[in-house]
PDB file of N, CA and C in Angstrom:
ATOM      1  N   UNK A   1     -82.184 -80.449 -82.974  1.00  0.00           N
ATOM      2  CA  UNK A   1     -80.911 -80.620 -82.312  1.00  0.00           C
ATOM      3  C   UNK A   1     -80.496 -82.073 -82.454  1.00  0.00           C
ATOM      4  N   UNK A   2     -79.544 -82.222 -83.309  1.00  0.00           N
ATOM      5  CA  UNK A   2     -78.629 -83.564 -82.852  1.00  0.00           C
ATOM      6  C   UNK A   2     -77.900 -84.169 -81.757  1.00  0.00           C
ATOM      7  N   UNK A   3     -78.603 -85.468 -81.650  1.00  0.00           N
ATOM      8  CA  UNK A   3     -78.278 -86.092 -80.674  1.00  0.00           C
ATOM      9  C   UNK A   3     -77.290 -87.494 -80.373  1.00  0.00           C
ATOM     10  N   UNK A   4     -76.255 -87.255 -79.612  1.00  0.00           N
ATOM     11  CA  UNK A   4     -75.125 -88.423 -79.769  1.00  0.00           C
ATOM     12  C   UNK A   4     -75.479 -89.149 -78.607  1.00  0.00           C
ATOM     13  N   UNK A   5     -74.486 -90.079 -79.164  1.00  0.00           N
ATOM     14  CA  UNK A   5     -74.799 -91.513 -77.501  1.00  0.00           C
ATOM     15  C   UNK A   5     -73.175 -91.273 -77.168  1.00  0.00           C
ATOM     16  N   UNK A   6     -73.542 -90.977 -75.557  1.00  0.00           N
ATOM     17  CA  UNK A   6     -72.553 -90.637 -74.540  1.00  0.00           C
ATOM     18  C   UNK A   6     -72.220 -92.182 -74.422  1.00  0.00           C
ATOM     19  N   UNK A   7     -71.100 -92.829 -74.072  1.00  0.00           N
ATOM     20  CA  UNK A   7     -70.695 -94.062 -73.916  1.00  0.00           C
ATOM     21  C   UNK A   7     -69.697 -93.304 -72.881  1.00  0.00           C
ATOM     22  N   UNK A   8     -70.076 -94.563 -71.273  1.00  0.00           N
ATOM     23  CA  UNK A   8     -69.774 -94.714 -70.099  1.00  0.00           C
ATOM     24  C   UNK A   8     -68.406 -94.504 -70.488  1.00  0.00           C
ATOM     25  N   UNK A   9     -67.526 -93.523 -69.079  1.00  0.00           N
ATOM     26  CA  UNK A   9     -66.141 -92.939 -69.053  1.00  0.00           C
ATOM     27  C   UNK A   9     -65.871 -93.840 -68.264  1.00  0.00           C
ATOM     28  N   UNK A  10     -64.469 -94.299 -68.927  1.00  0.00           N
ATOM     29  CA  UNK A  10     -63.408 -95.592 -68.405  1.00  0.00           C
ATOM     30  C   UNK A  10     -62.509 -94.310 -67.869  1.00  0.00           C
ATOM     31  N   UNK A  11     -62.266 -94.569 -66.347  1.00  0.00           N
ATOM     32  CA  UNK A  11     -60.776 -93.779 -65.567  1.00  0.00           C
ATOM     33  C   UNK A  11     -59.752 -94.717 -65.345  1.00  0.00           C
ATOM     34  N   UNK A  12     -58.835 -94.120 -65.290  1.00  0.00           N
ATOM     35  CA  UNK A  12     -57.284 -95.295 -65.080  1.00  0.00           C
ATOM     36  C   UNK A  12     -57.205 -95.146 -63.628  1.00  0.00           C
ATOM     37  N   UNK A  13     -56.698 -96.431 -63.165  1.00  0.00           N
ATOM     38  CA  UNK A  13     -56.831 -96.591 -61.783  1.00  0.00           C
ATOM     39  C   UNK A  13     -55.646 -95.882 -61.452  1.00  0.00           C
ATOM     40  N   UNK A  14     -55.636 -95.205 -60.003  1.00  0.00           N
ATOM     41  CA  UNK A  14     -54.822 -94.897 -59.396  1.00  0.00           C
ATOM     42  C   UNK A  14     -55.000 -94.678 -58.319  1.00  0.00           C
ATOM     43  N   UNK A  15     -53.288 -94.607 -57.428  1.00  0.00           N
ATOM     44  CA  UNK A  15     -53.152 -94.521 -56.079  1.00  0.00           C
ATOM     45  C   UNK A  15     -54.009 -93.329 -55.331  1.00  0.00           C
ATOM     46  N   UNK A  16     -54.577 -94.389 -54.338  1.00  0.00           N
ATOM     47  CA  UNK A  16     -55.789 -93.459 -53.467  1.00  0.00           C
ATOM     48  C   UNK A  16     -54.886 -92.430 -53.340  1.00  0.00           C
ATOM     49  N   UNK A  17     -53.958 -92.100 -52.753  1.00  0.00           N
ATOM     50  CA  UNK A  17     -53.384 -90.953 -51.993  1.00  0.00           C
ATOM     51  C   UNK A  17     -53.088 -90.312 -53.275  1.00  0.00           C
ATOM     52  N   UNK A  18     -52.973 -90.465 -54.690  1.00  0.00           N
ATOM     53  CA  UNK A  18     -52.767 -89.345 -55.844  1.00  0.00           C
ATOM     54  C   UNK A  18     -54.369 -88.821 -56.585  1.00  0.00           C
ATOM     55  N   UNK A  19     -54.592 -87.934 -56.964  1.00  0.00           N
ATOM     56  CA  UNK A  19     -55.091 -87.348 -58.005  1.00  0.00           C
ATOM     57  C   UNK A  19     -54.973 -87.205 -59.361  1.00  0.00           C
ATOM     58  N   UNK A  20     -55.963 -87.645 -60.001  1.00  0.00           N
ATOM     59  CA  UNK A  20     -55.479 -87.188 -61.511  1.00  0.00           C
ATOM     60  C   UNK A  20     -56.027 -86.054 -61.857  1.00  0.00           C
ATOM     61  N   UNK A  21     -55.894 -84.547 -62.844  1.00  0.00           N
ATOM     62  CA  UNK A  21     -55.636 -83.242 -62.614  1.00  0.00           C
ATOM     63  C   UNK A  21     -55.489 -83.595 -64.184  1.00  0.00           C
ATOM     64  N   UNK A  22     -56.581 -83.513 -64.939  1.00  0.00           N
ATOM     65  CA  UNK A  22     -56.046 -83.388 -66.531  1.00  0.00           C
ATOM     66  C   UNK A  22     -55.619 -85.013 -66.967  1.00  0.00           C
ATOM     67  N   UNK A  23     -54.529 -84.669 -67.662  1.00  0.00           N
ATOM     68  CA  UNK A  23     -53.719 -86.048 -68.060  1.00  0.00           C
ATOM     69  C   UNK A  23     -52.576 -86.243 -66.901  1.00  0.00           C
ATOM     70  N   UNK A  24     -52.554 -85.290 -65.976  1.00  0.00           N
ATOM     71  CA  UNK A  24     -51.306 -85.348 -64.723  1.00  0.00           C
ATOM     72  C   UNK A  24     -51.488 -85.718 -63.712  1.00  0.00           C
ATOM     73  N   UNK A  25     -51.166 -86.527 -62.815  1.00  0.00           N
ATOM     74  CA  UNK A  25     -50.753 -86.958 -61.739  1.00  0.00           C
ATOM     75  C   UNK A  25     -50.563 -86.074 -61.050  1.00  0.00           C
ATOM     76  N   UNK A  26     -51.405 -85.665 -59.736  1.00  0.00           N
ATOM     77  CA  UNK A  26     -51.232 -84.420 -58.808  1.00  0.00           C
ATOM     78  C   UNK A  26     -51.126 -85.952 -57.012  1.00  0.00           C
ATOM     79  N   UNK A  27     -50.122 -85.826 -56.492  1.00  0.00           N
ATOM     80  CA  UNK A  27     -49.433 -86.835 -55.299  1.00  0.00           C
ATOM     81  C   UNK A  27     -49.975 -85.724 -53.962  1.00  0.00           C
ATOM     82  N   UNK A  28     -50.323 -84.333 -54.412  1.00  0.00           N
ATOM     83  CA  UNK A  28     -50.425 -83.527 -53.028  1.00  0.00           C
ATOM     84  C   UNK A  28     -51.262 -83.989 -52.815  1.00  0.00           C
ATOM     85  N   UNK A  29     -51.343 -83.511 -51.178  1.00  0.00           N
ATOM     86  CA  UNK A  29     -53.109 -84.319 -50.228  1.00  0.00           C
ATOM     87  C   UNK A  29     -53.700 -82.469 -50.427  1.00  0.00           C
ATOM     88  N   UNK A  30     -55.268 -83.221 -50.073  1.00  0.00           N
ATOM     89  CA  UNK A  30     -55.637 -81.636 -49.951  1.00  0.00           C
ATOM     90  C   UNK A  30     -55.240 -80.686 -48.697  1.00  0.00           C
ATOM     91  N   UNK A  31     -54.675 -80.842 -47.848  1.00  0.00           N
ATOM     92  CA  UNK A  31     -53.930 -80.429 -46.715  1.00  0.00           C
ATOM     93  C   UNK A  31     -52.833 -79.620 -47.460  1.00  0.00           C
ATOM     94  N   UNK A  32     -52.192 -80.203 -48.194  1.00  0.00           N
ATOM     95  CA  UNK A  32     -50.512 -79.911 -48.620  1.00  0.00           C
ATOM     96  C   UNK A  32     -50.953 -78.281 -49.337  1.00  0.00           C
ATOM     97  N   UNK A  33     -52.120 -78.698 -50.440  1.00  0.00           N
ATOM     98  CA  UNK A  33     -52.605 -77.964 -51.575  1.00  0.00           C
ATOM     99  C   UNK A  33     -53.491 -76.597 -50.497  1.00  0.00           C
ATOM    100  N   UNK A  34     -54.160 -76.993 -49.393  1.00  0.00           N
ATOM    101  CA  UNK A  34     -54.841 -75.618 -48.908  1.00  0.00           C
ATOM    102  C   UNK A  34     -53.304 -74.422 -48.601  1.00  0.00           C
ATOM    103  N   UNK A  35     -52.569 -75.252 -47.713  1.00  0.00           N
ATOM    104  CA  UNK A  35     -50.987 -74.539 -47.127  1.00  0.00           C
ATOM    105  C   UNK A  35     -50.924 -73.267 -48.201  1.00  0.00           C
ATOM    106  N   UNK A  36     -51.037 -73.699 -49.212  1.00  0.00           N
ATOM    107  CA  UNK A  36     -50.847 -73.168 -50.680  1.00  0.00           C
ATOM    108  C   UNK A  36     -51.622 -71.572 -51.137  1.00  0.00           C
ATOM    109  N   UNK A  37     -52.673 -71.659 -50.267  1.00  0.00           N
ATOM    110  CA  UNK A  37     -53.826 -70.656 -50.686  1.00  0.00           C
ATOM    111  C   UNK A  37     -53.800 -69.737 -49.531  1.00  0.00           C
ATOM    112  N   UNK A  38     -53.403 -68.817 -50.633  1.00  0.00           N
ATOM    113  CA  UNK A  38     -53.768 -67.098 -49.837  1.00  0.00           C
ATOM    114  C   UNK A  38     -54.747 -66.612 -49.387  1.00  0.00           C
ATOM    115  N   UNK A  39     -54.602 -65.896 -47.971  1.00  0.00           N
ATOM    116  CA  UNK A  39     -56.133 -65.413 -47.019  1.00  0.00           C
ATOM    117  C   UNK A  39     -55.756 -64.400 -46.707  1.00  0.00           C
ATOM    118  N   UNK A  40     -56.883 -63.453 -46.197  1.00  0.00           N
ATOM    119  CA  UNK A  40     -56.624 -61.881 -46.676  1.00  0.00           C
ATOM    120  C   UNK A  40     -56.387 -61.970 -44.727  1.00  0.00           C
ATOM    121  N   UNK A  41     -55.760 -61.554 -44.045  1.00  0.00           N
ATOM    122  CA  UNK A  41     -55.957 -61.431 -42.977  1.00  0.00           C
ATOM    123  C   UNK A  41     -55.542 -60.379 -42.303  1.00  0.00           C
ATOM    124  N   UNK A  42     -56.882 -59.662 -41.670  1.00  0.00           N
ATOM    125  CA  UNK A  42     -57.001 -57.972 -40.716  1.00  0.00           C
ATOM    126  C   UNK A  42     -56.239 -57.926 -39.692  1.00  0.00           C
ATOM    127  N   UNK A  43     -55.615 -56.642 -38.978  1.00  0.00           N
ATOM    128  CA  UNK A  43     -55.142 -56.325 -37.903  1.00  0.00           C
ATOM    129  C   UNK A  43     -56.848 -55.183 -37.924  1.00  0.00           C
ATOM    130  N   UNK A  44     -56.906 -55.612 -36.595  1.00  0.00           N
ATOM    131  CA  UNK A  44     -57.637 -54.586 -36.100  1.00  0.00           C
ATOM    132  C   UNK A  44     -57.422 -53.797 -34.488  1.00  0.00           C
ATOM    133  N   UNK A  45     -56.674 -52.956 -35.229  1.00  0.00           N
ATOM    134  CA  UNK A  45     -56.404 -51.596 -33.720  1.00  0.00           C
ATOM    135  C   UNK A  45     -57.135 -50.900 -33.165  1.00  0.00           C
ATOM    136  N   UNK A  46     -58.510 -51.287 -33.335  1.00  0.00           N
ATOM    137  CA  UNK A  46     -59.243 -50.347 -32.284  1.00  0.00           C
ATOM    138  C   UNK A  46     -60.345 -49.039 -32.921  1.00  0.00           C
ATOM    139  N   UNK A  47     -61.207 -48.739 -32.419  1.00  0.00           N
ATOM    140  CA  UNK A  47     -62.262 -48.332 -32.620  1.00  0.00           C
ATOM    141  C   UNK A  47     -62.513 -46.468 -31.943  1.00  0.00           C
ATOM    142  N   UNK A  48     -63.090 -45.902 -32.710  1.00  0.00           N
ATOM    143  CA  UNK A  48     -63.621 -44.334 -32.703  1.00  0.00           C
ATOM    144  C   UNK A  48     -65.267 -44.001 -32.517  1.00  0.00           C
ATOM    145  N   UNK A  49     -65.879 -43.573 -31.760  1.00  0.00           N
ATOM    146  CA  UNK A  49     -67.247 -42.892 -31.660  1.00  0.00           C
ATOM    147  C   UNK A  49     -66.900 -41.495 -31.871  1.00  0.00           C
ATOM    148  N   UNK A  50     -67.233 -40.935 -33.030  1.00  0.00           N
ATOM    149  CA  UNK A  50     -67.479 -39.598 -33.381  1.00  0.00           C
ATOM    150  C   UNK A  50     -68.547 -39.222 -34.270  1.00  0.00           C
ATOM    151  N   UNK A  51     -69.085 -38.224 -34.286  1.00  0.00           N
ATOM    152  CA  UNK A  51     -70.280 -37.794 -34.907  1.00  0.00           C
ATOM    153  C   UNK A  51     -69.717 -37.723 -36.200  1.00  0.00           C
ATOM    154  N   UNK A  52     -71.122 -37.932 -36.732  1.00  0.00           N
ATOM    155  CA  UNK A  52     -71.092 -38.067 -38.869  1.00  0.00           C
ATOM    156  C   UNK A  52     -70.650 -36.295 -39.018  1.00  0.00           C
ATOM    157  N   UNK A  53     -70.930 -35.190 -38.145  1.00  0.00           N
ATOM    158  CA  UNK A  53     -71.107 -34.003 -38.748  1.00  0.00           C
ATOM    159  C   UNK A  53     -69.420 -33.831 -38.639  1.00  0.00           C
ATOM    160  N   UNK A  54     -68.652 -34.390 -37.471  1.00  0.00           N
ATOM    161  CA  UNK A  54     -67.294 -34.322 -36.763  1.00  0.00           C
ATOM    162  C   UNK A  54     -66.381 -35.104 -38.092  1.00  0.00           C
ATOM    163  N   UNK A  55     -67.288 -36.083 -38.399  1.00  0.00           N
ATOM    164  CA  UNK A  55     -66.517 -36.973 -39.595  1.00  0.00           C
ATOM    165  C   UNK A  55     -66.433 -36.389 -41.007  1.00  0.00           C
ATOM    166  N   UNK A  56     -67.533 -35.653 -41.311  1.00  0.00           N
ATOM    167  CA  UNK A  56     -67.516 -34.835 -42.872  1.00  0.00           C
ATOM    168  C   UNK A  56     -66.853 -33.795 -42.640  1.00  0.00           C
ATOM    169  N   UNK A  57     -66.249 -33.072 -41.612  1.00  0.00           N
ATOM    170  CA  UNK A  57     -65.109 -32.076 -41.330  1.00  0.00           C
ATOM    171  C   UNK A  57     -63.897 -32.368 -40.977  1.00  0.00           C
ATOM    172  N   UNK A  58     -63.122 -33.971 -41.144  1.00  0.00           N
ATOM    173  CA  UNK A  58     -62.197 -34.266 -41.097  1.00  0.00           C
ATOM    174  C   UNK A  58     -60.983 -33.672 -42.189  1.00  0.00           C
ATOM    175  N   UNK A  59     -59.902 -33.327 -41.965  1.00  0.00           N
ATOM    176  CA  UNK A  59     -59.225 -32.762 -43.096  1.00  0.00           C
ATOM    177  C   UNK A  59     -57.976 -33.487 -42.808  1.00  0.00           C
ATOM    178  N   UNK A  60     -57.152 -33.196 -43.760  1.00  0.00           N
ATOM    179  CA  UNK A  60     -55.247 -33.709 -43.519  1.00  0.00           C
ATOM    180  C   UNK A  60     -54.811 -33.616 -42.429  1.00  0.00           C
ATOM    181  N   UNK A  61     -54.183 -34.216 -41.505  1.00  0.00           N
ATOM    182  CA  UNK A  61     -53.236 -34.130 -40.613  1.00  0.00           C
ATOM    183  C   UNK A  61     -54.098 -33.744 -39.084  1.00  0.00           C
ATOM    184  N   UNK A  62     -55.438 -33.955 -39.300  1.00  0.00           N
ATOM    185  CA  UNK A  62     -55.944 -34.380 -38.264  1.00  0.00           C
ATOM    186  C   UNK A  62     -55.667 -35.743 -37.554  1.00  0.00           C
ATOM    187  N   UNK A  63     -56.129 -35.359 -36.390  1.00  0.00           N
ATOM    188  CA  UNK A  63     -56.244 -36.990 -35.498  1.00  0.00           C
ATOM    189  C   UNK A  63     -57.111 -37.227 -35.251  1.00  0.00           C
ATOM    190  N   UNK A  64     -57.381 -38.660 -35.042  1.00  0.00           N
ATOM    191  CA  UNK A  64     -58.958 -39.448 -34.718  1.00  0.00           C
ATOM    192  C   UNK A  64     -57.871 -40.160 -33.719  1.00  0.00           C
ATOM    193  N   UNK A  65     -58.755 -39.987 -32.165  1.00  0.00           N
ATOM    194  CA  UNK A  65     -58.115 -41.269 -31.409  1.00  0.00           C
ATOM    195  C   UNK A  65     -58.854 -42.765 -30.970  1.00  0.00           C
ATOM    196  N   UNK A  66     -58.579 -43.246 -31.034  1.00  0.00           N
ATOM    197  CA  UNK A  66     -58.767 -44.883 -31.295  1.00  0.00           C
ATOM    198  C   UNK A  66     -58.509 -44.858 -29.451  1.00  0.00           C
ATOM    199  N   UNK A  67     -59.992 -45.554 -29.075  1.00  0.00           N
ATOM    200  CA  UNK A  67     -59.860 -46.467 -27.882  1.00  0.00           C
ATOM    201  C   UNK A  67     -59.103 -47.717 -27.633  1.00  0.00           C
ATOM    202  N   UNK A  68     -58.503 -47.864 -28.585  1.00  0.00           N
ATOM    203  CA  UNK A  68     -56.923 -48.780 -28.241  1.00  0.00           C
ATOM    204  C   UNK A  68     -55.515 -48.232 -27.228  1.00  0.00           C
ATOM    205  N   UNK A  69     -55.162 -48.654 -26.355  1.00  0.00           N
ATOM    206  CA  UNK A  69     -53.926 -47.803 -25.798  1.00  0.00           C
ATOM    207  C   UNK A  69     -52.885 -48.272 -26.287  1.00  0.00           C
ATOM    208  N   UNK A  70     -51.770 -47.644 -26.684  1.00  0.00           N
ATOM    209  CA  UNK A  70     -50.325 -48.445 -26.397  1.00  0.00           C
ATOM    210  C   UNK A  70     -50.231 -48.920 -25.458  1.00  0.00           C
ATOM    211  N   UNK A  71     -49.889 -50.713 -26.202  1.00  0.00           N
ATOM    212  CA  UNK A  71     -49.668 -51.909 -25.596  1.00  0.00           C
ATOM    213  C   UNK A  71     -50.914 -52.672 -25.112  1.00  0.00           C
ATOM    214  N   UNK A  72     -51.892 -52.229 -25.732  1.00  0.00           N
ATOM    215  CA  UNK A  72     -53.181 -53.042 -25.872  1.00  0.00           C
ATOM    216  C   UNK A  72     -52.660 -54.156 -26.916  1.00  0.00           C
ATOM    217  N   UNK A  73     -53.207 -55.191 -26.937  1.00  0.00           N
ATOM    218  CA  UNK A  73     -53.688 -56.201 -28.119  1.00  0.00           C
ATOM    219  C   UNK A  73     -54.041 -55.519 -29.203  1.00  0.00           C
ATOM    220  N   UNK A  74     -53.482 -56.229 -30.684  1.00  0.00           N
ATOM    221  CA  UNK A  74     -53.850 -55.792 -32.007  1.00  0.00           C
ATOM    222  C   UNK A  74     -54.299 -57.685 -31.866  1.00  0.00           C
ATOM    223  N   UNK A  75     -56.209 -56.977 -32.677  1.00  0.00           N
ATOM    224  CA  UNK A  75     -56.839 -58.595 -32.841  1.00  0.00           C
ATOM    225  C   UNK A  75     -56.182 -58.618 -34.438  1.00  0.00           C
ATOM    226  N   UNK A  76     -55.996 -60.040 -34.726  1.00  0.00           N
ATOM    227  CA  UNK A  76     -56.045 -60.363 -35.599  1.00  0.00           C
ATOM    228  C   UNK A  76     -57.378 -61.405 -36.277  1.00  0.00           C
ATOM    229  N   UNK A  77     -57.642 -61.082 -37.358  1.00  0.00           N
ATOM    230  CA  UNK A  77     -58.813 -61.436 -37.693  1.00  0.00           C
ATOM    231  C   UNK A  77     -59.182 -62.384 -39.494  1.00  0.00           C
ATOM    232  N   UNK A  78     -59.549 -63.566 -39.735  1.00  0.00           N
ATOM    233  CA  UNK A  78     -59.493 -64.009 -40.924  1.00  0.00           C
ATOM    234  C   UNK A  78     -60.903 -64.585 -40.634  1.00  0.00           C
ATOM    235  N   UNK A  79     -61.075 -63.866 -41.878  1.00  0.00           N
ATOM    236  CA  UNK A  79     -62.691 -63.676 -42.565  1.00  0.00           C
ATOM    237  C   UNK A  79     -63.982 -63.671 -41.152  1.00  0.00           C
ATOM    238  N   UNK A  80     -63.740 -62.789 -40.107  1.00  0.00           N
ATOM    239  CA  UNK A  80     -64.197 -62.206 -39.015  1.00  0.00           C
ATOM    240  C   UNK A  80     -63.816 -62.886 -38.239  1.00  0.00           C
ATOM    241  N   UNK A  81     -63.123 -63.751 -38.048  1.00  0.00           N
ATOM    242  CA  UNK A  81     -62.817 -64.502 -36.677  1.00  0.00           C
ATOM    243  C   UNK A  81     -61.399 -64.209 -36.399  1.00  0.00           C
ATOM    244  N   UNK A  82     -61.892 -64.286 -34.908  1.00  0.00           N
ATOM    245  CA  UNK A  82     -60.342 -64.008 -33.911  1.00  0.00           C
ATOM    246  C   UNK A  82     -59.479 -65.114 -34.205  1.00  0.00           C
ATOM    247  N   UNK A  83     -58.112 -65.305 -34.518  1.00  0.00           N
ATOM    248  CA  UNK A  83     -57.429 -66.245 -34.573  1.00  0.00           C
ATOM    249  C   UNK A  83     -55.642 -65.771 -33.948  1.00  0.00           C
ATOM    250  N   UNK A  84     -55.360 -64.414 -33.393  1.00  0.00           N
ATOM    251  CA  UNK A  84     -54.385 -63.881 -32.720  1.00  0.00           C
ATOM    252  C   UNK A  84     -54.520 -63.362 -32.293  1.00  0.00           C
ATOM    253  N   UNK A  85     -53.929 -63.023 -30.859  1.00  0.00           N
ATOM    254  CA  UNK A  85     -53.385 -61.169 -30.414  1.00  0.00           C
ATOM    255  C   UNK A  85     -52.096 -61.061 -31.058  1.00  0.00           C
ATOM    256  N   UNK A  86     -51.731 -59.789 -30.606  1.00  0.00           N
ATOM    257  CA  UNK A  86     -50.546 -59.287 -30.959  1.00  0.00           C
ATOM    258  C   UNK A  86     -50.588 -58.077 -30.339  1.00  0.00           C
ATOM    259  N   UNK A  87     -48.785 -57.505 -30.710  1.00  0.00           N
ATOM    260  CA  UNK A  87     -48.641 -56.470 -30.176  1.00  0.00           C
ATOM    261  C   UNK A  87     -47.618 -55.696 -31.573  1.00  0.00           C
ATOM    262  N   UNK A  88     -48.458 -54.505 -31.895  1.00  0.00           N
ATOM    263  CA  UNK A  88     -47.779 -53.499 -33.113  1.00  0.00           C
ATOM    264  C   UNK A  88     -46.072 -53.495 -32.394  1.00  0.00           C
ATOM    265  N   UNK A  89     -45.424 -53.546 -33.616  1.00  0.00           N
ATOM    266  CA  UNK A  89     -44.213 -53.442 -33.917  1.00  0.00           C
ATOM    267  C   UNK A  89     -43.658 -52.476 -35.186  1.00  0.00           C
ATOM    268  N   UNK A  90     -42.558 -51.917 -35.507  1.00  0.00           N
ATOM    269  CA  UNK A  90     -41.962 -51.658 -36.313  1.00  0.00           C
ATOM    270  C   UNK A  90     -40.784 -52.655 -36.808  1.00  0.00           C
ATOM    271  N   UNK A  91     -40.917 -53.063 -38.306  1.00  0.00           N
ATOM    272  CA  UNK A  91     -40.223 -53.968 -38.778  1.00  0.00           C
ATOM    273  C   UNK A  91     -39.485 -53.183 -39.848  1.00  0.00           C
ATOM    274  N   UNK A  92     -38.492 -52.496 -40.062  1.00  0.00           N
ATOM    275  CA  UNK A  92     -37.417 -52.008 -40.897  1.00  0.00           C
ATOM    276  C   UNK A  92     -38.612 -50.531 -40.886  1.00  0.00           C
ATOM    277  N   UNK A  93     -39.234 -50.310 -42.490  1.00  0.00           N
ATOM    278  CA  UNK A  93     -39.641 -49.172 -42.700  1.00  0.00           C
ATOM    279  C   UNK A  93     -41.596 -49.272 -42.636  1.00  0.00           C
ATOM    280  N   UNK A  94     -41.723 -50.485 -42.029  1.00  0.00           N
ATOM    281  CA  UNK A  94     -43.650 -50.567 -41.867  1.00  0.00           C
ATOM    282  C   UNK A  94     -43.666 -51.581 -40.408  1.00  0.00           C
ATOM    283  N   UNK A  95     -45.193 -51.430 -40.533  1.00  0.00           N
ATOM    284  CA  UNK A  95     -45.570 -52.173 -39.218  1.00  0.00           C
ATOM    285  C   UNK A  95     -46.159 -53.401 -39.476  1.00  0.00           C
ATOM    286  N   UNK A  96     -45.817 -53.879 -38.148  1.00  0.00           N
ATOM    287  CA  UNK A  96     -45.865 -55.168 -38.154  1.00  0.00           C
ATOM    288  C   UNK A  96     -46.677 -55.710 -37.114  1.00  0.00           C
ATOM    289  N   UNK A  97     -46.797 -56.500 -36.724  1.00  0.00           N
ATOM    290  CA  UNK A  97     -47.948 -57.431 -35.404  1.00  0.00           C
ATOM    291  C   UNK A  97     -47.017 -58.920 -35.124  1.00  0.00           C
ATOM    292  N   UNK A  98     -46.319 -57.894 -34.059  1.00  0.00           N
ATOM    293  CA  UNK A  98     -45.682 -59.515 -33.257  1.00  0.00           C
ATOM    294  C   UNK A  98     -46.820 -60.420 -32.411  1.00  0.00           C
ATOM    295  N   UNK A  99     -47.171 -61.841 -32.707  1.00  0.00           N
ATOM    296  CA  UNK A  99     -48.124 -62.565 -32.224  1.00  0.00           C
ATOM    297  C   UNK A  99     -47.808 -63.065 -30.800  1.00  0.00           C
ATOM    298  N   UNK A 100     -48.247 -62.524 -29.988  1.00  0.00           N
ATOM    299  CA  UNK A 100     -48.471 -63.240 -28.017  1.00  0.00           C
ATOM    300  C   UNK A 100     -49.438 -64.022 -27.534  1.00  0.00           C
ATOM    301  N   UNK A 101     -50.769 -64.429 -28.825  1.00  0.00           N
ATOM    302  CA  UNK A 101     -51.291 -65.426 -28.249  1.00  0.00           C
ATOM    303  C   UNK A 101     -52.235 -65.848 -29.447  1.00  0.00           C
ATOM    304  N   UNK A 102     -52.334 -67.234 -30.104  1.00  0.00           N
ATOM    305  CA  UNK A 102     -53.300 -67.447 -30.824  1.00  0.00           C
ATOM    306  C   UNK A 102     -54.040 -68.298 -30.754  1.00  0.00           C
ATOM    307  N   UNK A 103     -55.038 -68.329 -31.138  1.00  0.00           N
ATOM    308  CA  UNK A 103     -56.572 -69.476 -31.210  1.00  0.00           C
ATOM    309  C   UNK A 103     -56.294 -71.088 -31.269  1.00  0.00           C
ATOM    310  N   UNK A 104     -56.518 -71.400 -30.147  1.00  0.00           N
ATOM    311  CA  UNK A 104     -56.702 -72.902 -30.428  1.00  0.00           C
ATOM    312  C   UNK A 104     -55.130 -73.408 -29.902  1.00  0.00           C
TER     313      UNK A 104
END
């Protein structure tokens, strides 16, 4: 295997608050740049105890009822943590989660 001599990388100075990104100049802070990034985030309405034998005989247009009541709290949840309540809404033709109280 041939072997070269690495000679020490000269960087061009620049403003603390910029990044260089390639040959480009990136001015966002990492604050600006997270804003930026998509997170998958759960509504969770509530929970069922029913038997596995009750569950492999589920068919169409059955109901499962959920120990949630109307006008309970819908948790909201990003990457398992609580970070809202809410309360289900209808927004034109889907649902929605109007927020009444969040984390922090």
């Amino acid at each position: 295997m041939k072997q070269e001599k690495i000679d020490k990388a000269v960087l061009p100075e620049f403003d603390s608050n910029a990044a260089v990104l390639g040959d480009q100049v990136c001015l966002a802070t990492n604050e600006e740049l997270m804003q930026e990034v998509d997170v998958k985030l759960e509504a969770y309405l509530g929970e069922a105890e029913i038997p596995v034998s009750t569950l492999t005989k589920l068919k169409d247009g059955e109901l499962v009822t959920l120990s949630t009541k109307p006008g309970d709290a819908v948790t909201l949840k990003l990457n398992g943590k609580v970070v809202a309540l809410g309360e289900l809404v209808v927004v034109d033709d889907h649902l929605g989660i109007k927020i009444t109280q969040t984390a922090g």
